[in-house]
C-alpha atoms as a PDB file:
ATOM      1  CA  UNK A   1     -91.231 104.320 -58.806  1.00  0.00           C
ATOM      2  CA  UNK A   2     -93.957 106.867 -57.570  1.00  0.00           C
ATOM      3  CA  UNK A   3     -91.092 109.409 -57.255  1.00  0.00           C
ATOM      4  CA  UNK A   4     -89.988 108.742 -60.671  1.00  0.00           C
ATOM      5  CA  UNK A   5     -94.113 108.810 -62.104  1.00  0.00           C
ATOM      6  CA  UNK A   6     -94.296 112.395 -59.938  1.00  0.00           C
ATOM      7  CA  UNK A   7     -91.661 113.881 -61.639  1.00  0.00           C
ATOM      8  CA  UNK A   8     -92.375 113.110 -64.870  1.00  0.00           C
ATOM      9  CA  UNK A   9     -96.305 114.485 -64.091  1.00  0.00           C
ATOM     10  CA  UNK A  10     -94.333 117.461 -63.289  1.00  0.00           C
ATOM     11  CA  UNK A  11     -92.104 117.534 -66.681  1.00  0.00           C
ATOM     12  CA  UNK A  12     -95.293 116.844 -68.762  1.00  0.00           C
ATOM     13  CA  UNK A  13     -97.249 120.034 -67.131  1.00  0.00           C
ATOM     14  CA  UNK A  14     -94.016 122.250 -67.492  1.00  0.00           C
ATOM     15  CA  UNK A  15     -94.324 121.600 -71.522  1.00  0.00           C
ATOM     16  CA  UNK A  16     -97.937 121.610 -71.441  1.00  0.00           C
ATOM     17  CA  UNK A  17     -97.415 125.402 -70.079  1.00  0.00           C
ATOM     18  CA  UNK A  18     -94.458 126.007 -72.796  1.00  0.00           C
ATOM     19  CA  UNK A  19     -96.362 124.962 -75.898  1.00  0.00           C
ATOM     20  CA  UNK A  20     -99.389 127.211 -75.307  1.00  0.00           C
ATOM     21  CA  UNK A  21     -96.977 130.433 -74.259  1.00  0.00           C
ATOM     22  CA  UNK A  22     -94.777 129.585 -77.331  1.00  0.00           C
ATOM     23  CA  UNK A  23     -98.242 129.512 -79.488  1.00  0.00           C
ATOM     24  CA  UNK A  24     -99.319 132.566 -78.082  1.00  0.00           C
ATOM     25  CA  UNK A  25     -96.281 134.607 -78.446  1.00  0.00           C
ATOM     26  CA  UNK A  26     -95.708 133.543 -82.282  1.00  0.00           C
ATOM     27  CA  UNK A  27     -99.182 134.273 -83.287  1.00  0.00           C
ATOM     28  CA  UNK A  28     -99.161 137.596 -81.858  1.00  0.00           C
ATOM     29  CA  UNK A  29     -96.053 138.314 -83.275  1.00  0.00           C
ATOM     30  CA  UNK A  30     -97.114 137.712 -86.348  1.00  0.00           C
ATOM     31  CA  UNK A  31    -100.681 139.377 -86.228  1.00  0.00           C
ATOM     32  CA  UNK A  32     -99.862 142.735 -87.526  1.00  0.00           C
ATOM     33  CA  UNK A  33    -102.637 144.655 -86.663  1.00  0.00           C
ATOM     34  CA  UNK A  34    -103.279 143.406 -83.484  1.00  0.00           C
ATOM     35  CA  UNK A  35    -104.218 146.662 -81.052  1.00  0.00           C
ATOM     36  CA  UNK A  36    -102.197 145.731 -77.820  1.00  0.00           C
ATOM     37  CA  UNK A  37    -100.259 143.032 -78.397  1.00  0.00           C
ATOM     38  CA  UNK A  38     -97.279 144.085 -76.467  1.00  0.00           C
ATOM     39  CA  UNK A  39     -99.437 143.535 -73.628  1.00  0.00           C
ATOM     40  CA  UNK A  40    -100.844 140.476 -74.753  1.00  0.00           C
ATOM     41  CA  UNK A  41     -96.865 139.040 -74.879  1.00  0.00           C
ATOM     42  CA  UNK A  42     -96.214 140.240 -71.592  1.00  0.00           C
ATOM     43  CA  UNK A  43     -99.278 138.938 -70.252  1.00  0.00           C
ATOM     44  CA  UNK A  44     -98.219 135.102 -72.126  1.00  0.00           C
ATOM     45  CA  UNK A  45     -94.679 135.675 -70.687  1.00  0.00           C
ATOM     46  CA  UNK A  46     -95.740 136.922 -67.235  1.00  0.00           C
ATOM     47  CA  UNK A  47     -98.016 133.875 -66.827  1.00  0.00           C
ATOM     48  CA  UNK A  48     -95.166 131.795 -68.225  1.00  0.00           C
ATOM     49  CA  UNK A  49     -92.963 132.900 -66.127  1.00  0.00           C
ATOM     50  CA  UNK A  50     -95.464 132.665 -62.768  1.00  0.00           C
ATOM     51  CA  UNK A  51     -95.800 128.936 -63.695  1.00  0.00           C
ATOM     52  CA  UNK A  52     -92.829 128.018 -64.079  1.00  0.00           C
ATOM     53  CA  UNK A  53     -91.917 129.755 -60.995  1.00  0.00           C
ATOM     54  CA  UNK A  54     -94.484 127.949 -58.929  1.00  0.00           C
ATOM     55  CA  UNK A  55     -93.440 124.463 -60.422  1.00  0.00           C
ATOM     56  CA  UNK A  56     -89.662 124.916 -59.272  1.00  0.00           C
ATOM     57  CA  UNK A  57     -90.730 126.362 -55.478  1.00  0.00           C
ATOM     58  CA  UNK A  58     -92.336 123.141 -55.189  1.00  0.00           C
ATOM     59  CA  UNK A  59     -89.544 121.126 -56.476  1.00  0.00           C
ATOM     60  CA  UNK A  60     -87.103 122.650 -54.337  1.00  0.00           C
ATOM     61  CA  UNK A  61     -89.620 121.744 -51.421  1.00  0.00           C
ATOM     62  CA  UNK A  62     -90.060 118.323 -52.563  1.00  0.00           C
ATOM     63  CA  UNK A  63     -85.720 117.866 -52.456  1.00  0.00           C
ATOM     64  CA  UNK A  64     -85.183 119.988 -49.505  1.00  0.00           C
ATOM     65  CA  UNK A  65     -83.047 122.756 -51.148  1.00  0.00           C
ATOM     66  CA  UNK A  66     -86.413 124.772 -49.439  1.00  0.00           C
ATOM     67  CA  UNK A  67     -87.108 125.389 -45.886  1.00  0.00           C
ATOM     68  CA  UNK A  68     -91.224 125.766 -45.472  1.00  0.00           C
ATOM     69  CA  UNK A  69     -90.621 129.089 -43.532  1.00  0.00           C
ATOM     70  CA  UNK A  70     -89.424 130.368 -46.548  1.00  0.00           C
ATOM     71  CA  UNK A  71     -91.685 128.899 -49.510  1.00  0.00           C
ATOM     72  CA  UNK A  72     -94.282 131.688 -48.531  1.00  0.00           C
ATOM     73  CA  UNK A  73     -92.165 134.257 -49.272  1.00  0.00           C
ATOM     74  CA  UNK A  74     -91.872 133.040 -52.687  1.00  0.00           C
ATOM     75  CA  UNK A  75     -95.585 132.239 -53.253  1.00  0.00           C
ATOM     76  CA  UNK A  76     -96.021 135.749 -52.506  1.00  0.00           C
ATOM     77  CA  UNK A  77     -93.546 136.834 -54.819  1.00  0.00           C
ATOM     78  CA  UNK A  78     -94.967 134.750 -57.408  1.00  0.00           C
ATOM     79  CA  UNK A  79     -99.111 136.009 -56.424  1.00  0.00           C
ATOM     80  CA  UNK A  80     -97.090 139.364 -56.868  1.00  0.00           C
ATOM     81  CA  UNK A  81     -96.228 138.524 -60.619  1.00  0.00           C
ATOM     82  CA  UNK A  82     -99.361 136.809 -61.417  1.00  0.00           C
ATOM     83  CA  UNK A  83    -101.620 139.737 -60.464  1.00  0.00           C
ATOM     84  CA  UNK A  84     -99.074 141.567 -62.750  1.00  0.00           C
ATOM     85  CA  UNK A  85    -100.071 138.994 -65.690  1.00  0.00           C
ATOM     86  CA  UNK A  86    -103.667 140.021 -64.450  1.00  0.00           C
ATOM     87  CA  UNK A  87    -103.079 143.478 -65.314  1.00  0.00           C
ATOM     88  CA  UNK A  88    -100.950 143.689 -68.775  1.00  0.00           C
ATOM     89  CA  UNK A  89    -103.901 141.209 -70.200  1.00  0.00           C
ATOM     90  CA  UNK A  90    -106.535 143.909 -68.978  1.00  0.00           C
ATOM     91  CA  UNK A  91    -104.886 146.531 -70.845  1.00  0.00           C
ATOM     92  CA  UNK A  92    -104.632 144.335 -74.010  1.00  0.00           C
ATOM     93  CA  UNK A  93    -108.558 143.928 -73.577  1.00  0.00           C
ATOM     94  CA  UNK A  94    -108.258 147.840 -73.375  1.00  0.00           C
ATOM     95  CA  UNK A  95    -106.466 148.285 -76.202  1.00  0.00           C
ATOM     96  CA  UNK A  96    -108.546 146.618 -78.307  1.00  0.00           C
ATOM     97  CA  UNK A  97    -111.922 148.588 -77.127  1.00  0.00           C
ATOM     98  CA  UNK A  98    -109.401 151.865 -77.787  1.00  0.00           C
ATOM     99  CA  UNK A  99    -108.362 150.851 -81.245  1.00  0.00           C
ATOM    100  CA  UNK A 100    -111.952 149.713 -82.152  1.00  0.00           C
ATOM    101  CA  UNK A 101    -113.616 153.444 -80.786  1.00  0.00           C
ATOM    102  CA  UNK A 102    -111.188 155.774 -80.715  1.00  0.00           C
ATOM    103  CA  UNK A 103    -107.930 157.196 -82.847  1.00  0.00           C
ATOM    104  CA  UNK A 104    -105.830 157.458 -79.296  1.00  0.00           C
ATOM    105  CA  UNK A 105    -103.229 154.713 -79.344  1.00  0.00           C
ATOM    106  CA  UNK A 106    -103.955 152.795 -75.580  1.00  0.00           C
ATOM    107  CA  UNK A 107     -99.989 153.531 -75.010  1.00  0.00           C
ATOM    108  CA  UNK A 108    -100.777 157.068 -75.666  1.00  0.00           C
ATOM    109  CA  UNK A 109    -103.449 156.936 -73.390  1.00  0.00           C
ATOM    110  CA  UNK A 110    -101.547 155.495 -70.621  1.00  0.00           C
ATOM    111  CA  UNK A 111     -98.769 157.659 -70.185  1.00  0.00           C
ATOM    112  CA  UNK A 112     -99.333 160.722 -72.340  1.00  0.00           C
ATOM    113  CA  UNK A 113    -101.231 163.390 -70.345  1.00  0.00           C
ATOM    114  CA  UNK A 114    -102.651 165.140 -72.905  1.00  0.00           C
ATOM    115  CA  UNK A 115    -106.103 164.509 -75.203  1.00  0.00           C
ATOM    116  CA  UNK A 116    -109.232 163.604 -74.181  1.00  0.00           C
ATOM    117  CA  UNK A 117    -111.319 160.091 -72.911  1.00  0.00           C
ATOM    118  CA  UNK A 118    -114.735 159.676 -72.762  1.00  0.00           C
ATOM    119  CA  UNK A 119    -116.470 157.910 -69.687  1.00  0.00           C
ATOM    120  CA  UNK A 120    -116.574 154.785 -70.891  1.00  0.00           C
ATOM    121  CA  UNK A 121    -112.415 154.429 -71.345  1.00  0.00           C
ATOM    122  CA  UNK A 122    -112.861 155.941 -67.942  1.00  0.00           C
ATOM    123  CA  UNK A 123    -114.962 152.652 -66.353  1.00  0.00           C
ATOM    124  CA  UNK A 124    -113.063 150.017 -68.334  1.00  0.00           C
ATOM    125  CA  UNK A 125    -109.881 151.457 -66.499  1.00  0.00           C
ATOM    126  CA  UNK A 126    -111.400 151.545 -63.370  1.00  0.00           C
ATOM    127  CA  UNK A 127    -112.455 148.429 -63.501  1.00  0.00           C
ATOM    128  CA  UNK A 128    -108.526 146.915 -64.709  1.00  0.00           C
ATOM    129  CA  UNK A 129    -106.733 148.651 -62.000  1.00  0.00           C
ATOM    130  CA  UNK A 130    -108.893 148.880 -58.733  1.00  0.00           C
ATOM    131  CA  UNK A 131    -109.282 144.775 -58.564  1.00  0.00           C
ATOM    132  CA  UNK A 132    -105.529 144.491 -59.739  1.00  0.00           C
ATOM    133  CA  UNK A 133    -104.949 146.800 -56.942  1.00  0.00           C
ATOM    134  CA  UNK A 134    -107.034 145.118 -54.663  1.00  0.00           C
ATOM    135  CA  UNK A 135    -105.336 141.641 -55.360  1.00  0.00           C
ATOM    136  CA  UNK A 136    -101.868 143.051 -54.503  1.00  0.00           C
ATOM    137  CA  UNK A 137    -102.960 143.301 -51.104  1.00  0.00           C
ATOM    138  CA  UNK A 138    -103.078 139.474 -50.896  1.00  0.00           C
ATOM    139  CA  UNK A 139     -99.084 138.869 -51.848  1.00  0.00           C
ATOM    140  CA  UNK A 140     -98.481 141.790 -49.511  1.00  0.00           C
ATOM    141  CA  UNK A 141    -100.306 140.486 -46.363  1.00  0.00           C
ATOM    142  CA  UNK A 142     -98.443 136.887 -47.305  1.00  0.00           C
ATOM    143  CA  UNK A 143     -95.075 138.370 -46.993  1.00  0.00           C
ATOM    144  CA  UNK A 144     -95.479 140.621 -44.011  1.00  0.00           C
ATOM    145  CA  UNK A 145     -96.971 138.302 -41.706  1.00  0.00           C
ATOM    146  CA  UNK A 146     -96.241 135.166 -40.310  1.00  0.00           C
ATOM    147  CA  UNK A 147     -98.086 131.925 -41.943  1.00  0.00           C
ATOM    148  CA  UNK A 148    -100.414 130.747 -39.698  1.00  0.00           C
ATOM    149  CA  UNK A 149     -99.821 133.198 -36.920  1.00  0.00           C
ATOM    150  CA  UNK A 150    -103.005 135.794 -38.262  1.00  0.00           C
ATOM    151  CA  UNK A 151    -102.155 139.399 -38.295  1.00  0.00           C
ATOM    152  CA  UNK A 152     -98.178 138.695 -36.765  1.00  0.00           C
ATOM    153  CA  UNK A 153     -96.091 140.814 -38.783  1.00  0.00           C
ATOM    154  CA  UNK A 154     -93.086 138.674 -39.706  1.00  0.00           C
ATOM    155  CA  UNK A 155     -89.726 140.200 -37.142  1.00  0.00           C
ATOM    156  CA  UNK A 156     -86.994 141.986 -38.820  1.00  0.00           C
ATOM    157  CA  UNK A 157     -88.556 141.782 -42.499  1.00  0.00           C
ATOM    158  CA  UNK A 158     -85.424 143.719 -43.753  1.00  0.00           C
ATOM    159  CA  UNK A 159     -82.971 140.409 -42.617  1.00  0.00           C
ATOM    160  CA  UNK A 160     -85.812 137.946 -45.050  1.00  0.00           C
ATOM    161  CA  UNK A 161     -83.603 137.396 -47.840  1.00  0.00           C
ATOM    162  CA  UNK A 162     -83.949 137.229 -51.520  1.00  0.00           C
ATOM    163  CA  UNK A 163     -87.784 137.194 -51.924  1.00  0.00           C
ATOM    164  CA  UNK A 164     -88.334 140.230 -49.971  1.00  0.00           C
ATOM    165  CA  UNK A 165     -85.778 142.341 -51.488  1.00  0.00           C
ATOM    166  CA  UNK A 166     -87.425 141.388 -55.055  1.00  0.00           C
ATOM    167  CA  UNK A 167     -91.074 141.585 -53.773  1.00  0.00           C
ATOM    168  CA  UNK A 168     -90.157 145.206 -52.338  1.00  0.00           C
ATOM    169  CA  UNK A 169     -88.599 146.061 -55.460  1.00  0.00           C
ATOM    170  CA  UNK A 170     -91.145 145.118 -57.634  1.00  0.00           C
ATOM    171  CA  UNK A 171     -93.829 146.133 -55.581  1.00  0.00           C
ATOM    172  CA  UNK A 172     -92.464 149.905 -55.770  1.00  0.00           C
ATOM    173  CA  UNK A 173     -92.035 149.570 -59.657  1.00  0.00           C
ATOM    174  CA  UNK A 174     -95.370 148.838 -59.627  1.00  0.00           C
ATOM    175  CA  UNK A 175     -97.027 151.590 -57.543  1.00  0.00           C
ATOM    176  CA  UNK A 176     -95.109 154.151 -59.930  1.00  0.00           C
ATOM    177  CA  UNK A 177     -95.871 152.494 -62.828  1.00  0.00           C
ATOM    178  CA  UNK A 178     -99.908 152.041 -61.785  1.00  0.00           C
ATOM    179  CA  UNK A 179     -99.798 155.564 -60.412  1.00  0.00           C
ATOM    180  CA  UNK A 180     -98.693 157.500 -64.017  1.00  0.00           C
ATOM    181  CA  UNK A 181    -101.434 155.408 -65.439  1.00  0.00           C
ATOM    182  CA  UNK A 182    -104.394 156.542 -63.268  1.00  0.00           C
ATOM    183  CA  UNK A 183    -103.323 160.269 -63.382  1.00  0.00           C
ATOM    184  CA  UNK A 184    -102.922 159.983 -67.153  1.00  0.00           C
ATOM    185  CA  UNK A 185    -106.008 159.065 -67.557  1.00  0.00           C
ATOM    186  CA  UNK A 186    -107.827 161.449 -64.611  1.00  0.00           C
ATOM    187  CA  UNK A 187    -106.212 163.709 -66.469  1.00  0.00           C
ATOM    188  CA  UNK A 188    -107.497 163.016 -69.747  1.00  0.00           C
ATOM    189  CA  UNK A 189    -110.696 162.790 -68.267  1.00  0.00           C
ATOM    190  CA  UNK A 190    -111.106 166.636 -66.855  1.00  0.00           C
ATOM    191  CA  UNK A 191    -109.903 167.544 -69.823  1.00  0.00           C
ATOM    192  CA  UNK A 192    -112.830 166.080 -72.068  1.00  0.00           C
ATOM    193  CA  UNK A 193    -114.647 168.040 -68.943  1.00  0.00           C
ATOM    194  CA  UNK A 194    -113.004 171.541 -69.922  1.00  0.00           C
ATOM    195  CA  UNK A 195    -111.210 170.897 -66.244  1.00  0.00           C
ATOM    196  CA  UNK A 196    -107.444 170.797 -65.864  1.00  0.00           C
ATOM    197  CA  UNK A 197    -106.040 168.110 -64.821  1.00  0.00           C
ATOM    198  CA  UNK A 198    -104.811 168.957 -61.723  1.00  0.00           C
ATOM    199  CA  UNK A 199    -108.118 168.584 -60.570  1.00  0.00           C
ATOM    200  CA  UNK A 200    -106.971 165.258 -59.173  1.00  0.00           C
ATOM    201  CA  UNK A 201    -106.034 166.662 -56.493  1.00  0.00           C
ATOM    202  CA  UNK A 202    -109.788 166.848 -54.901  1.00  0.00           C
ATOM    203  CA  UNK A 203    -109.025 163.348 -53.800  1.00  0.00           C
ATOM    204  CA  UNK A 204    -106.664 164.636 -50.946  1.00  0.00           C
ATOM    205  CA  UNK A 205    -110.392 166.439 -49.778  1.00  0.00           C
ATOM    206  CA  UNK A 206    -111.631 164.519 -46.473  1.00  0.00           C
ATOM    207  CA  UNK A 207    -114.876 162.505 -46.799  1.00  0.00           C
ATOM    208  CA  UNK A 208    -115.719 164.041 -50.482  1.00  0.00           C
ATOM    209  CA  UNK A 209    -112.747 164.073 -52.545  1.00  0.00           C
ATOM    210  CA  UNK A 210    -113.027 160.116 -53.614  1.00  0.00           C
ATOM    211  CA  UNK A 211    -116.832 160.276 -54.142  1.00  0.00           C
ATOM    212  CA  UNK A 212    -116.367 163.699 -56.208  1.00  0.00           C
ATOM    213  CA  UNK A 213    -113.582 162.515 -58.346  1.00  0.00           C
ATOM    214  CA  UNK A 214    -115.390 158.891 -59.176  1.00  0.00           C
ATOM    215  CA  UNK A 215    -118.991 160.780 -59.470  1.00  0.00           C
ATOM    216  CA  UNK A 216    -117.863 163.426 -61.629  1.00  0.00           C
ATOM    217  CA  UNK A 217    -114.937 161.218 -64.064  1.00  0.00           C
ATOM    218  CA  UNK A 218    -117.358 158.554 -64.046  1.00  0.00           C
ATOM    219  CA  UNK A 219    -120.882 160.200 -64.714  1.00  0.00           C
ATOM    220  CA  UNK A 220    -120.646 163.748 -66.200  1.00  0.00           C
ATOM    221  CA  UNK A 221    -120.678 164.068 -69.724  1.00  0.00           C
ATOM    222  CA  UNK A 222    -117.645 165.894 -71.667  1.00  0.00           C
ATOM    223  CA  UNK A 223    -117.867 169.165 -73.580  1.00  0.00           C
ATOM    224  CA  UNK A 224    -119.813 168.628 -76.800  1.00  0.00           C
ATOM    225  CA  UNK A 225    -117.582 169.891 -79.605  1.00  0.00           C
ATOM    226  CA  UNK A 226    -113.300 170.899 -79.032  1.00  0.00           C
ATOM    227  CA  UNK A 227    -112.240 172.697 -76.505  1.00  0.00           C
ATOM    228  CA  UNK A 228    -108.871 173.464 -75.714  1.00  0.00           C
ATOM    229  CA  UNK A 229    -107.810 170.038 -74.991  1.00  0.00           C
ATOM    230  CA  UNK A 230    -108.546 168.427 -78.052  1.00  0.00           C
ATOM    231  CA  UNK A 231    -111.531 166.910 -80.301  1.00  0.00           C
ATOM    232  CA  UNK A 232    -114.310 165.314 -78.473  1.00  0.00           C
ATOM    233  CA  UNK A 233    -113.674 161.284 -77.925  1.00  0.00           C
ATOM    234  CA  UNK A 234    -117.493 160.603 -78.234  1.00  0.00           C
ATOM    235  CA  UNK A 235    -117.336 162.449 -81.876  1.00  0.00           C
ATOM    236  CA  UNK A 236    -114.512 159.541 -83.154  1.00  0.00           C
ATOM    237  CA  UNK A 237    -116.259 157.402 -82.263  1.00  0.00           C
ATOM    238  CA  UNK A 238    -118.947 155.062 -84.834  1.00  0.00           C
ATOM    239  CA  UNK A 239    -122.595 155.229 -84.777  1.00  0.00           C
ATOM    240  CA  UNK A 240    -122.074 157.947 -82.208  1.00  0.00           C
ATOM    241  CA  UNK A 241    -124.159 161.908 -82.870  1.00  0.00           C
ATOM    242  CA  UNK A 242    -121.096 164.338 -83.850  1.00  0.00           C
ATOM    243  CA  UNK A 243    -123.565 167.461 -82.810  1.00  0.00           C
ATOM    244  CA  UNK A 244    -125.388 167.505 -79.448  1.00  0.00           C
ATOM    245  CA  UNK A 245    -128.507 167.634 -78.819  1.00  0.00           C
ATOM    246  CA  UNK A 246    -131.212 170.216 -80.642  1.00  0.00           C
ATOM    247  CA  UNK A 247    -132.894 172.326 -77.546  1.00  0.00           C
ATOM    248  CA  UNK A 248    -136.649 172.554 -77.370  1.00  0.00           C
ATOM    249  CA  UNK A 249    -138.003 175.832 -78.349  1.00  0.00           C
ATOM    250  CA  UNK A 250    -140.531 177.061 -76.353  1.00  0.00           C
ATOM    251  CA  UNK A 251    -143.460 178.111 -78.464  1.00  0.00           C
END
């Protein structure tokens, strides 16, 4: 009888998870001018999709279809995904602050490396993909070492099976993917500085290259005006001075 009660728990927190993802994903369907939605579906369907995932690991645990050696392979798998979710709903939030300052489109932003960002599209970046980046290294560590052994890196991790091959796979799609991102908008960046953007390449400079590129993306003001990358970001922008300043004169 407790079995039967436990799975039903289970059945009744599987469609508690559907109905709000269904909800989600038809109301942001039809919301036309929703800036980002895209992301916001992937985010419902990513988070859907991490649920679910979780629910069945543990069913297959509970029946024995699951050995426990290899459950944290697919937890990891699964932390994987969910830091994905993590991510596309960060760049929805994005979009949104893009659509509501600027005329750049957010998908524009992110893989077109061309235009111009000020430093505040700069920081709300920053701040979506260096924790997302951060929490990857939690899934990682999980797969690549043994549970409860510490630091043991797990023997022969090419002969693990299934989860590994998918982690690994994913796990690469996602260092390309986050990679174009940040250099499309680095790029975008020097540019509203009158810099090229192959200026990303300081970063490979020992000591001072990551303290350069941060201090200088994240604190130096763009060229007032156009330059020869495009119009200036702060000028689209409302409530916002289209001129700079007026210089003292000295009397």
């Amino acid at each position: 009888m407790d079995q039967v009660n436990q799975e039903l728990i289970q059945y009744a927190e599987l469609s508690m998870r559907i109905v709000p993802a269904v909800l989600a994903i038809v109301l942001a369907s039809l919301t036309v001018k929703l800036a980002g939605k895209g992301w916001l579906i992937a985010a419902v369907v990513i988070n859907f999709v991490t649920m679910v995932g979780y629910s069945t690991v543990n069913a297959l645990l509970h029946h024995g279809v699951f050995h426990y050696d290899v459950a944290p392979r697919w937890y990891a798998l699964l932390n994987l995904v969910g830091v994905l979710g993590i991510f596309s709903f960060g760049i929805f939030i994005f979009s949104n602050y893009i659509a509501s300052r600027m005329t750049l489109n957010v998908n524009d932003l992110l893989f077109s490396f061309s235009g111009r960002i000020p430093r505040s599209a700069f920081w709300i970046w920053a701040c979506i993909a260096y924790p997302c980046g951060a929490l990857i290294g939690f899934p990682i560590f999980a797969m690549l070492t043994e549970p409860g052994n510490g630091f043991t890196i797990r023997p022969g991790i090419h002969h693990l099976g299934l989860p590994v091959i998918v982690f690994l796979v994913l796990y690469a799609c996602c260092c390309i993917l986050s990679t174009w991102m940040t250099l499309a908008v680095y790029a975008k960046r020097w540019h509203d500085c009158s810099k090229s953007g192959w200026m990303t390449l300081v970063v490979f400079l020992p000591i001072i290259g990551l303290f350069w590129l941060i201090g200088y993306l994240g604190f130096v003001r763009g060229t007032y005006g156009s330059n020869e990358y495009g119009d200036d970001p702060i000028a689209l922008q409302p409530d916002s001075a289209t001129t700079p300043p007026i210089p003292l004169q000295s009397s």
